[in-house]
Protein backbone atom coordinates (compact mmCIF):
# COMPACT_ATOMS: atom_id res chain seq x y z
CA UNK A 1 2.30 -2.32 15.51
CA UNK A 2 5.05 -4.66 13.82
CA UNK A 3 3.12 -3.86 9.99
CA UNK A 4 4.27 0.02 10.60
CA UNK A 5 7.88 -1.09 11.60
CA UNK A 6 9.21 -1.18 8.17
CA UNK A 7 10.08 2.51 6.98
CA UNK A 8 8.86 1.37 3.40
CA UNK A 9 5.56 -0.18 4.75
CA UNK A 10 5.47 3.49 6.81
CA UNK A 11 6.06 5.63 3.89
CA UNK A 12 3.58 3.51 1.96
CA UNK A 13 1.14 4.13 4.63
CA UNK A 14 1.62 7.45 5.35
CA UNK A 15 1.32 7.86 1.20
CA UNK A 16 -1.87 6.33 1.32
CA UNK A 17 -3.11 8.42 4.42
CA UNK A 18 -3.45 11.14 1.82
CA UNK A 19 -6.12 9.07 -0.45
CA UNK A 20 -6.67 5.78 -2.63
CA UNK A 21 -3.42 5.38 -4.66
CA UNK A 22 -2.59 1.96 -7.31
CA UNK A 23 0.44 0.35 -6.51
CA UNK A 24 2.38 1.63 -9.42
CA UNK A 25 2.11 4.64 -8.61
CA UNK A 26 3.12 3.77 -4.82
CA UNK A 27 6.10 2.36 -6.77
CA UNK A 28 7.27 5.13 -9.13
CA UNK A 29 7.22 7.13 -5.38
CA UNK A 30 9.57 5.17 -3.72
CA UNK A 31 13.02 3.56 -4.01
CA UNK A 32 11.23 -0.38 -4.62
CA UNK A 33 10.31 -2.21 -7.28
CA UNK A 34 6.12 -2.69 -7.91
CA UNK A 35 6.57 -6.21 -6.37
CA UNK A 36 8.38 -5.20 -3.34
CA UNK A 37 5.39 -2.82 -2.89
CA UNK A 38 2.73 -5.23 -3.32
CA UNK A 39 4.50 -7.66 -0.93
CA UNK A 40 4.82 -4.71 1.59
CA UNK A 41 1.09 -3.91 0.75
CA UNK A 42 -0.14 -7.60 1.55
CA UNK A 43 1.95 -7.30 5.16
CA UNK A 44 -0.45 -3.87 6.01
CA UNK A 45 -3.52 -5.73 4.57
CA UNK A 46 -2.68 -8.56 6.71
CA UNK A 47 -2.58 -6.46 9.71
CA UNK A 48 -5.80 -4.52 8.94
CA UNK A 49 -4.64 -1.01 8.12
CA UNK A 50 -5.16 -1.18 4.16
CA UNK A 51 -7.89 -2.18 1.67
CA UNK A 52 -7.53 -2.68 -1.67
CA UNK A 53 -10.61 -2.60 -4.55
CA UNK A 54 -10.44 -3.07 -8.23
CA UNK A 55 -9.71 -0.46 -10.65
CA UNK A 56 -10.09 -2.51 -13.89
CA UNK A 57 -8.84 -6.41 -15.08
CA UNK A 58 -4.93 -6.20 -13.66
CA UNK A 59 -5.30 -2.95 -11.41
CA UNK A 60 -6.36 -2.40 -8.08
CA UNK A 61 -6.15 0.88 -5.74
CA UNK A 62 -5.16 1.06 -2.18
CA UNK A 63 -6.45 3.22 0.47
CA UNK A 64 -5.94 2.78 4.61
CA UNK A 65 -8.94 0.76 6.06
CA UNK A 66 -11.48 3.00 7.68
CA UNK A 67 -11.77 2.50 11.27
């Protein structure tokens, strides 16, 4: 799958295999910026393998799509 090809967009899954987590905190665990991850998190939502839902006005929380 071309979505899993990235090594960020891996380590983001692979984070997120582990439970629901908001994209700052994906951020503060990686070496990218909070955009970067919510561009690399709209490429794996694209491709199926993450969900998002809301966790308040300006925060949401993503967790790998059930199968």
């Amino acid at each position: 799958m071309e979505a899993l090809g990235d090594p960020t967009r891996r380590a983001i899954f692979e984070l997120l295999a582990v439970g629901p987590v908001a994209v700052g905190d994906l951020a503060r665990q990686l070496p990218v910026s909070r955009p970067a991850v919510s561009q690399h998190l709209k490429v794996l939502k694209e491709a199926g393998l993450v969900v998002d839902r809301a966790a308040g006005p300006v925060a949401s929380i993503s967790s790998i799509r059930p199968a």
